[in-house]
Each structure stands twice: as C-alpha cells, then as structure tokens.
PDB file of N, CA and C in Angstrom:
ATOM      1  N   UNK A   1     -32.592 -78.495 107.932  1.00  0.00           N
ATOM      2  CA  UNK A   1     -31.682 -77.798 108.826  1.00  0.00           C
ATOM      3  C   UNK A   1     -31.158 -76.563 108.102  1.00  0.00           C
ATOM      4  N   UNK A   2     -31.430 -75.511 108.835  1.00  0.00           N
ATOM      5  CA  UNK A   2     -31.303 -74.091 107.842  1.00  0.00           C
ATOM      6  C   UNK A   2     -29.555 -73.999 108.506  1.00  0.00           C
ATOM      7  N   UNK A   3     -29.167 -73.850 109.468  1.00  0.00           N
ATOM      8  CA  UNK A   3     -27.720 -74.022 109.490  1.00  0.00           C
ATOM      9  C   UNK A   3     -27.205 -75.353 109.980  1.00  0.00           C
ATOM     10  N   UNK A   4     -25.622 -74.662 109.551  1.00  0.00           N
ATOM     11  CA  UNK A   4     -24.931 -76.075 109.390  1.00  0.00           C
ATOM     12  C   UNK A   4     -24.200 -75.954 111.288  1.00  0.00           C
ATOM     13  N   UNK A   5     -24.183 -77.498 111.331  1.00  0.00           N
ATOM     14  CA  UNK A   5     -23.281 -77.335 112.735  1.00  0.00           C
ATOM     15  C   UNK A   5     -21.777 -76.359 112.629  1.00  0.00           C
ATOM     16  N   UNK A   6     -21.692 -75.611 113.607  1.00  0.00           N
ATOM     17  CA  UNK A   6     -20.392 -74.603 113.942  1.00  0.00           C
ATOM     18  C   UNK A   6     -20.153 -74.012 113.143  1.00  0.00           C
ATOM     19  N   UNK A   7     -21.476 -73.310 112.447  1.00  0.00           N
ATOM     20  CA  UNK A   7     -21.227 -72.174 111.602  1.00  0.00           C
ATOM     21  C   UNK A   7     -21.416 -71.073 112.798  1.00  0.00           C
ATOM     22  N   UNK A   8     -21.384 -70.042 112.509  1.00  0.00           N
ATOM     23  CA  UNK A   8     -22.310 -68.737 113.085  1.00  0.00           C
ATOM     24  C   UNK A   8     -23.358 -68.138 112.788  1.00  0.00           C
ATOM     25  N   UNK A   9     -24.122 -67.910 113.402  1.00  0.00           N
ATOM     26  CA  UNK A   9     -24.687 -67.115 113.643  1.00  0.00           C
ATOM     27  C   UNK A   9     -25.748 -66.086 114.275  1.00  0.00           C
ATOM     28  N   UNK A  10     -26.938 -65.064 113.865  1.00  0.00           N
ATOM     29  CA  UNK A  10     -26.853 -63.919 114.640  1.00  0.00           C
ATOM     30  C   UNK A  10     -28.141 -64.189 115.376  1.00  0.00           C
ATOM     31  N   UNK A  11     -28.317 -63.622 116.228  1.00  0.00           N
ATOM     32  CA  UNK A  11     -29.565 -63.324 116.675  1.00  0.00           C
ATOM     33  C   UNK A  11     -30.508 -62.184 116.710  1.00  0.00           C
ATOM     34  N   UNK A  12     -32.129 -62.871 115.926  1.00  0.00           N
ATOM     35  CA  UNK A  12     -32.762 -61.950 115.494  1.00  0.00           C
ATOM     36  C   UNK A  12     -33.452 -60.714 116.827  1.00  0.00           C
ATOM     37  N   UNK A  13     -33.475 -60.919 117.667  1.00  0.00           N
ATOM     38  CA  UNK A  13     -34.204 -60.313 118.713  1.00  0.00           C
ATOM     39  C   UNK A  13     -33.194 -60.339 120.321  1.00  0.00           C
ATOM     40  N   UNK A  14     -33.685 -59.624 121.163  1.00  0.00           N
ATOM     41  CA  UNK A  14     -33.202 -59.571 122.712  1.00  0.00           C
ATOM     42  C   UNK A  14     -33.583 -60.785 123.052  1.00  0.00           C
ATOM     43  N   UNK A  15     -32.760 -61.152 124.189  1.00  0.00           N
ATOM     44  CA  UNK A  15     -32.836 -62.339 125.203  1.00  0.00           C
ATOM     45  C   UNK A  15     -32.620 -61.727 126.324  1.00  0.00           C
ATOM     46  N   UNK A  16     -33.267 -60.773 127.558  1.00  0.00           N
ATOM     47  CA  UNK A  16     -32.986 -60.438 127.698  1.00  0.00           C
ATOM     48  C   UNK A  16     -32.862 -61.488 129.354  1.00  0.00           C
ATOM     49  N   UNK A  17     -32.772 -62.490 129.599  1.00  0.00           N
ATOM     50  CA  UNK A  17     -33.040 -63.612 130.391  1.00  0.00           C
ATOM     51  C   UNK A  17     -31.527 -64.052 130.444  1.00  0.00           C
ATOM     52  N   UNK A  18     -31.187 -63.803 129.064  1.00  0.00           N
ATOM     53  CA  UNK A  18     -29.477 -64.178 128.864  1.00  0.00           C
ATOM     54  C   UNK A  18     -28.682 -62.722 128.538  1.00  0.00           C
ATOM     55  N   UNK A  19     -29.294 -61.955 128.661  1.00  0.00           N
ATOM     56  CA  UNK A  19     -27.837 -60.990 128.826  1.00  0.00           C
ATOM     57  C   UNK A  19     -27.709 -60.837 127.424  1.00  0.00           C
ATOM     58  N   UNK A  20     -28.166 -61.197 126.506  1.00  0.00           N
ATOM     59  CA  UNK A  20     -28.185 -60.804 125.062  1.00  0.00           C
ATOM     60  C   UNK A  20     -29.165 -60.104 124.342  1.00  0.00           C
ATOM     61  N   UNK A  21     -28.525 -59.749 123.296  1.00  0.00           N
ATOM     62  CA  UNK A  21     -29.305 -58.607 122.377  1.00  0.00           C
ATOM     63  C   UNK A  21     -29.218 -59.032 120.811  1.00  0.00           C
ATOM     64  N   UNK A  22     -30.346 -58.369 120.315  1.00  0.00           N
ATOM     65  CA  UNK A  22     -30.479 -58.779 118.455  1.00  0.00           C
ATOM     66  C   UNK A  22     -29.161 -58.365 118.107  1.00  0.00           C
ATOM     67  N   UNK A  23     -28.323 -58.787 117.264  1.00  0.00           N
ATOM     68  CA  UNK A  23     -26.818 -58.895 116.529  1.00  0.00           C
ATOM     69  C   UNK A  23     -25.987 -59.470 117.330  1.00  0.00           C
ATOM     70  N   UNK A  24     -26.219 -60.054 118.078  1.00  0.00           N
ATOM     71  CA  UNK A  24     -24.792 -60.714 119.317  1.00  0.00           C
ATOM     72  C   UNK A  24     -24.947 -61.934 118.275  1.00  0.00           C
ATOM     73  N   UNK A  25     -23.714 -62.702 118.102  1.00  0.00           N
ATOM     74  CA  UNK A  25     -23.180 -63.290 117.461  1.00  0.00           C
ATOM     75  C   UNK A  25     -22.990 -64.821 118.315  1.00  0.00           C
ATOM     76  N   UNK A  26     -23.205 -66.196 117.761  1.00  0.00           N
ATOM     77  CA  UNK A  26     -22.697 -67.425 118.113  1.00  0.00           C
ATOM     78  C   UNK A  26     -22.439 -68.579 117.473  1.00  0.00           C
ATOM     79  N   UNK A  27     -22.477 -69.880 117.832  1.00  0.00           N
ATOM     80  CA  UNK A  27     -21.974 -70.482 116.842  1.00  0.00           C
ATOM     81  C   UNK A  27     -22.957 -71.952 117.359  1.00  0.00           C
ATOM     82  N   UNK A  28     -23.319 -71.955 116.263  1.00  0.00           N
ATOM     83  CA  UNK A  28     -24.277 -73.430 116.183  1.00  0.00           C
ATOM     84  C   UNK A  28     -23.528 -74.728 116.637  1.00  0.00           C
ATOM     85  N   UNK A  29     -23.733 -75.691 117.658  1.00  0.00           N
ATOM     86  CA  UNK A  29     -22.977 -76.758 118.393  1.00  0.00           C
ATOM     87  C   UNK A  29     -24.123 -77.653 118.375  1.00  0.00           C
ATOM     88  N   UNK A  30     -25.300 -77.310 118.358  1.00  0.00           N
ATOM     89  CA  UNK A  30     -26.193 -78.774 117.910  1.00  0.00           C
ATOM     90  C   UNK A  30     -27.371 -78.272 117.578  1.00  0.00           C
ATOM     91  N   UNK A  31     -28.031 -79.261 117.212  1.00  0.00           N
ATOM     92  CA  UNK A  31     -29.527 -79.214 116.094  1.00  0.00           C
ATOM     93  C   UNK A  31     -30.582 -79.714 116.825  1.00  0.00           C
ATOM     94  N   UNK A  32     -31.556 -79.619 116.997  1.00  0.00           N
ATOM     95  CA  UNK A  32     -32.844 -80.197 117.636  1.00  0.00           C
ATOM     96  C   UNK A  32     -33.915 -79.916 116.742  1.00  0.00           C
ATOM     97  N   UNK A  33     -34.098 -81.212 116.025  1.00  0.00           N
ATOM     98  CA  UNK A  33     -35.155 -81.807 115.173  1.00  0.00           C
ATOM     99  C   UNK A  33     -36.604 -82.016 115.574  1.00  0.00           C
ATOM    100  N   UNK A  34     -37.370 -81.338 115.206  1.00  0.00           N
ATOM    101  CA  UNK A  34     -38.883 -81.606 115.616  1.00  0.00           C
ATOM    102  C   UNK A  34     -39.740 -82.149 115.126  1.00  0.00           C
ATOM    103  N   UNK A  35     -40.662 -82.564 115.088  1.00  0.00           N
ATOM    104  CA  UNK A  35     -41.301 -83.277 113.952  1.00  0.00           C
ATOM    105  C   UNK A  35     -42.846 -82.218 113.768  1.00  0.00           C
ATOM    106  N   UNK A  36     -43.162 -81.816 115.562  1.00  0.00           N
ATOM    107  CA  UNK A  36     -44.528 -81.136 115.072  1.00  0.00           C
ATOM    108  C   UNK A  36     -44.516 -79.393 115.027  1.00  0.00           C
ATOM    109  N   UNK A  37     -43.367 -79.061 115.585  1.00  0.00           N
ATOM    110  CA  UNK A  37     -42.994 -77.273 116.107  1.00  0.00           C
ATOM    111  C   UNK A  37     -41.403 -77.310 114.894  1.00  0.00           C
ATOM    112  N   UNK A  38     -41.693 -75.844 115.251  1.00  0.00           N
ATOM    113  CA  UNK A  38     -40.461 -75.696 114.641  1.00  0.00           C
ATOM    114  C   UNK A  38     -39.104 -75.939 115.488  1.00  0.00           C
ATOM    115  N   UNK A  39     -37.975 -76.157 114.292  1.00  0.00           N
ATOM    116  CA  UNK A  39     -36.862 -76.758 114.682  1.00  0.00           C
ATOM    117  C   UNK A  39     -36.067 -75.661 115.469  1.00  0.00           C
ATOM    118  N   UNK A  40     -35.248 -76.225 116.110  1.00  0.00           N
ATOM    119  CA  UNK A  40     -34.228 -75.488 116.999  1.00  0.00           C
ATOM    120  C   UNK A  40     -32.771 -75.658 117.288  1.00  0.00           C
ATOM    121  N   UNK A  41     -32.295 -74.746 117.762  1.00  0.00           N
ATOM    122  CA  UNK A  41     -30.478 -75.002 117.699  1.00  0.00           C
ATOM    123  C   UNK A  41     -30.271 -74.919 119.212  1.00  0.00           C
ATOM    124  N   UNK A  42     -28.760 -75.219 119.552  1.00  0.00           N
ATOM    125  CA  UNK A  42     -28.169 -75.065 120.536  1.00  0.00           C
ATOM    126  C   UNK A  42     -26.607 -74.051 120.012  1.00  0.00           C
ATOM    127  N   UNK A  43     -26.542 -73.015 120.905  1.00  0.00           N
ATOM    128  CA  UNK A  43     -26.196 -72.101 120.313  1.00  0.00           C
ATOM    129  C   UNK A  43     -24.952 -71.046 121.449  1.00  0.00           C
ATOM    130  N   UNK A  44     -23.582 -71.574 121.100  1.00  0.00           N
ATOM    131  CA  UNK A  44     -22.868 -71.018 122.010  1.00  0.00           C
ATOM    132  C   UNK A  44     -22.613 -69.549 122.167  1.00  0.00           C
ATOM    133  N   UNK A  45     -22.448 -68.661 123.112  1.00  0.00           N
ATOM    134  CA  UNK A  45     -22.266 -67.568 122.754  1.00  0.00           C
ATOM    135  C   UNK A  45     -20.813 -67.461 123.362  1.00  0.00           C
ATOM    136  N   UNK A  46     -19.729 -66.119 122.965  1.00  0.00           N
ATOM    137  CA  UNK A  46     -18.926 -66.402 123.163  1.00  0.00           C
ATOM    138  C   UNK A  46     -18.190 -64.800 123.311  1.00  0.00           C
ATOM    139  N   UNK A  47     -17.117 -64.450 124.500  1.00  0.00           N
ATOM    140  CA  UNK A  47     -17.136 -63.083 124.711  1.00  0.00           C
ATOM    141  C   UNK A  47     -15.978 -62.630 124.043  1.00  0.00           C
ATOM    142  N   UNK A  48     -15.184 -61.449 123.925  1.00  0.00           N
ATOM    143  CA  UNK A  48     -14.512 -61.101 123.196  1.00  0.00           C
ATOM    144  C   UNK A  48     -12.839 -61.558 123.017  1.00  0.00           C
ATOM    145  N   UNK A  49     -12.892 -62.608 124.160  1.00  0.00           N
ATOM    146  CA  UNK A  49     -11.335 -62.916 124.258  1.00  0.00           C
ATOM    147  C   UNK A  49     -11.825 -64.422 124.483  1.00  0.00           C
ATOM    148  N   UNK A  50     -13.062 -64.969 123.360  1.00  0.00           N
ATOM    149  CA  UNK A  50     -13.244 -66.181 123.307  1.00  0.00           C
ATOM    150  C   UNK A  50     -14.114 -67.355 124.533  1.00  0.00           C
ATOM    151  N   UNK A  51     -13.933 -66.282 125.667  1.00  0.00           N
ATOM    152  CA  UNK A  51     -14.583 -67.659 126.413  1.00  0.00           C
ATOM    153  C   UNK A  51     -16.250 -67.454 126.531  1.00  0.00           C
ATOM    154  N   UNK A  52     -16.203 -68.403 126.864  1.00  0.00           N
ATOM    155  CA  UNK A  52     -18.012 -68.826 126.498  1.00  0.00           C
ATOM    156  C   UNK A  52     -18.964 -68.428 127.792  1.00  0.00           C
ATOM    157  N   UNK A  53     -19.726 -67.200 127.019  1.00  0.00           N
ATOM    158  CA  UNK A  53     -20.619 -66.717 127.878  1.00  0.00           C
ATOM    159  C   UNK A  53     -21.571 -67.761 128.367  1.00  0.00           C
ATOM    160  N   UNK A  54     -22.421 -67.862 127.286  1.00  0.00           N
ATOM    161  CA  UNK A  54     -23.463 -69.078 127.587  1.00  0.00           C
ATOM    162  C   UNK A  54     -23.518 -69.784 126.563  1.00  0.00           C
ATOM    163  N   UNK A  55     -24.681 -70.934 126.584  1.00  0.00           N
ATOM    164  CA  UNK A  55     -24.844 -71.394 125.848  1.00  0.00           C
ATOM    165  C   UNK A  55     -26.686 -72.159 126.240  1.00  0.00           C
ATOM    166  N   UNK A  56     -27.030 -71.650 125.208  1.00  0.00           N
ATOM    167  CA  UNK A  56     -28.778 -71.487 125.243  1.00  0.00           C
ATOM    168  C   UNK A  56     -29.327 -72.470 123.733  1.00  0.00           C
ATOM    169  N   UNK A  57     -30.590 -72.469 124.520  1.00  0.00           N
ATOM    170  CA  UNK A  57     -31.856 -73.091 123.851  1.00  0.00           C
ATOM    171  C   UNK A  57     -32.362 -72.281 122.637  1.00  0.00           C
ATOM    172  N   UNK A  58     -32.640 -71.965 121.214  1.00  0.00           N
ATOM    173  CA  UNK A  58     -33.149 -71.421 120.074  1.00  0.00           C
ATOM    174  C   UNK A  58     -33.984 -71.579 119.506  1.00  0.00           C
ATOM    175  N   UNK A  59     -35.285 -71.073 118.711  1.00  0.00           N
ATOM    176  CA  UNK A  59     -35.600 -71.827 117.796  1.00  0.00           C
ATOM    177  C   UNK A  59     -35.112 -71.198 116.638  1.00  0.00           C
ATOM    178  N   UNK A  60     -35.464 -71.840 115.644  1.00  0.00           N
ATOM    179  CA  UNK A  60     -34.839 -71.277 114.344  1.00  0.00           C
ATOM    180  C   UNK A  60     -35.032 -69.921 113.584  1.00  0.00           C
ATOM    181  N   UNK A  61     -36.159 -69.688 114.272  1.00  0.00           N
ATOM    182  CA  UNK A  61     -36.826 -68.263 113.542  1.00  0.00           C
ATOM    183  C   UNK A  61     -35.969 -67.065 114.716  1.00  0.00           C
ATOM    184  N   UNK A  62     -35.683 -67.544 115.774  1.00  0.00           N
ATOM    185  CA  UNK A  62     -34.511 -66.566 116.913  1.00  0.00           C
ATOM    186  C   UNK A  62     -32.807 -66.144 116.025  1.00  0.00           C
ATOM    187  N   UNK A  63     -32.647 -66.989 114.930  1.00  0.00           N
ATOM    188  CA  UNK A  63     -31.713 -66.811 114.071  1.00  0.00           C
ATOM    189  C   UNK A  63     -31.432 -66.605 113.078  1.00  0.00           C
ATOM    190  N   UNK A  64     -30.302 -65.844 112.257  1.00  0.00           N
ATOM    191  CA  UNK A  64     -29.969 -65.359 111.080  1.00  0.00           C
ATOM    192  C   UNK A  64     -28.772 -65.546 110.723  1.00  0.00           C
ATOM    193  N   UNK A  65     -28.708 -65.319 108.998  1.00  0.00           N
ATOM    194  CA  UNK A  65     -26.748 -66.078 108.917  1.00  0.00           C
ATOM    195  C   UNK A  65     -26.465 -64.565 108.727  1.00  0.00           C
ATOM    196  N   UNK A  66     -25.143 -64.500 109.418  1.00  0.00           N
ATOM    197  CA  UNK A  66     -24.759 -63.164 109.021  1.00  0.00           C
ATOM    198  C   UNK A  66     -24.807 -62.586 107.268  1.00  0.00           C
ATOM    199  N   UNK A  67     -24.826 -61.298 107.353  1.00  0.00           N
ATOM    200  CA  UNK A  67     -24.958 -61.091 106.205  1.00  0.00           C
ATOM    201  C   UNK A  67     -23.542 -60.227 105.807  1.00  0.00           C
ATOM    202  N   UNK A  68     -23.455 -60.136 104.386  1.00  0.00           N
ATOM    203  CA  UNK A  68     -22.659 -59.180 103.759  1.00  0.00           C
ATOM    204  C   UNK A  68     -22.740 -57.638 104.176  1.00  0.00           C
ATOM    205  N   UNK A  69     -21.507 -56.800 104.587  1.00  0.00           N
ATOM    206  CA  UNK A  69     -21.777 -55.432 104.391  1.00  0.00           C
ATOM    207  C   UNK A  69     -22.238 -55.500 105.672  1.00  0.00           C
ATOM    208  N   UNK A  70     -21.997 -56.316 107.057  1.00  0.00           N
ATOM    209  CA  UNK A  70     -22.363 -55.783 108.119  1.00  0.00           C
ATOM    210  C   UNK A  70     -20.870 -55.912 109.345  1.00  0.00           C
ATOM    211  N   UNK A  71     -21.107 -55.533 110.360  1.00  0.00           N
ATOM    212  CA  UNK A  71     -19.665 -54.846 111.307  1.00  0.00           C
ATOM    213  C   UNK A  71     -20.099 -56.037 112.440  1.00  0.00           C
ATOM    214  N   UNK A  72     -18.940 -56.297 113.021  1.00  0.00           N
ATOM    215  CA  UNK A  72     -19.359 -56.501 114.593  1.00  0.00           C
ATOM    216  C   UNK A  72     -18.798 -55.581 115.502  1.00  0.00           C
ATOM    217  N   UNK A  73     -20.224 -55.340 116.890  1.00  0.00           N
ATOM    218  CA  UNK A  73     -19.863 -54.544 117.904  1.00  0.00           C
ATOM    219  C   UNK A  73     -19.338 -54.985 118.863  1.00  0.00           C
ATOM    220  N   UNK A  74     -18.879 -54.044 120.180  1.00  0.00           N
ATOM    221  CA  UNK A  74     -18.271 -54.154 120.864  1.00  0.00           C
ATOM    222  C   UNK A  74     -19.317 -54.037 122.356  1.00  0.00           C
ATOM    223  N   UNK A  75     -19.517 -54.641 123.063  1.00  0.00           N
ATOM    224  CA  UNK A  75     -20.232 -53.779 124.431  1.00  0.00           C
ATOM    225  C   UNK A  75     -20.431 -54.929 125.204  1.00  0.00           C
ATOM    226  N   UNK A  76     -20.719 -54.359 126.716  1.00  0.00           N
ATOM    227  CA  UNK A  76     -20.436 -54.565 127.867  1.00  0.00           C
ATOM    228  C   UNK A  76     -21.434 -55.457 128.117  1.00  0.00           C
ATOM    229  N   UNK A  77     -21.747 -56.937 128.567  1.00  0.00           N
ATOM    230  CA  UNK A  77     -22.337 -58.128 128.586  1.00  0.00           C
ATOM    231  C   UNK A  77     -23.130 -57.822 130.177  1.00  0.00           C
ATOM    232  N   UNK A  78     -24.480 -57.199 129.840  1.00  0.00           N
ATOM    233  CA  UNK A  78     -25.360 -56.692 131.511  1.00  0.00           C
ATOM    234  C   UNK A  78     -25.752 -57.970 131.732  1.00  0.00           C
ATOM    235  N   UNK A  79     -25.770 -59.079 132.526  1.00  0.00           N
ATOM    236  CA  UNK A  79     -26.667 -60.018 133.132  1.00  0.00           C
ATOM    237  C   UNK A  79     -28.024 -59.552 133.426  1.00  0.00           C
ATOM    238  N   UNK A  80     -29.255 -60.553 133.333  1.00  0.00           N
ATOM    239  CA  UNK A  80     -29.888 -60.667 134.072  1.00  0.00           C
ATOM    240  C   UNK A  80     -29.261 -60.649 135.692  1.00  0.00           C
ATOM    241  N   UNK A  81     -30.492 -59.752 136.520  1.00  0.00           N
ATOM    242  CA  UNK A  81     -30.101 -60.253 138.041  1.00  0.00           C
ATOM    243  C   UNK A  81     -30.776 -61.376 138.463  1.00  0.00           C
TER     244      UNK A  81
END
C-alpha cells in the first residue's frame, strides 16, 4: 500500500468524467487490494469550504504524494454534462 488511509493526495492526470484535473488534491478513505492488476484507492475529493465534491474509483499509478516546494490552486469545478 503506497498510501496510508486519510492521507492526501494528488492526482497525476485529468478526469475529465469527474470534473477534475492533474493537481486537484484528495484524501485517501479506502484501499482496494488486488492480487492480479494493480492496486487502487478510494479517494475523496473535496471543495474549498470543505464539502465533498466526489468521491471516485483510482488506481494507484492515477496518484501522487504531494511534494515539497509546491502551491495549491484555486479554480472553478466545470462538471461533466
């Protein structure tokens, strides 16, 4: 398990199915163990005054731990139609 439950973190690429983009930020809420594919998270996302946009399906290579020496942004959450 590369992260720990209810840590954070980032996402490597667009989702663009969820209204998200590479650096949007979340927080790991469960683990899904595989035995023959790679492993995967469940992964809350969450908007700027805390409440919870979504919460989606991952695999592990869709994620990154934040790093040192980086900012978080600010911007406007487009849905899928």
């Amino acid at each position: 398990m590369k992260f720990k439950l209810f840590s954070r973190a980032v996402l490597t690429k667009d989702f663009p199915e969820y209204g998200l983009k590479k650096g949007d930020m979340g927080v790991i809420v469960e683990y899904v163990a595989r035995s023959s594919a790679e492993d995967g998270y469940i992964i809350e996302i969450f908007d700027a005054q805390g409440q919870t946009v979504d919460v989606v399906p991952l695999m592990e290579s869709d994620l990154e731990h934040p790093r040192p020496n980086t900012v978080l942004t600010y911007r406007e959450l487009k849905r899928a139609a």
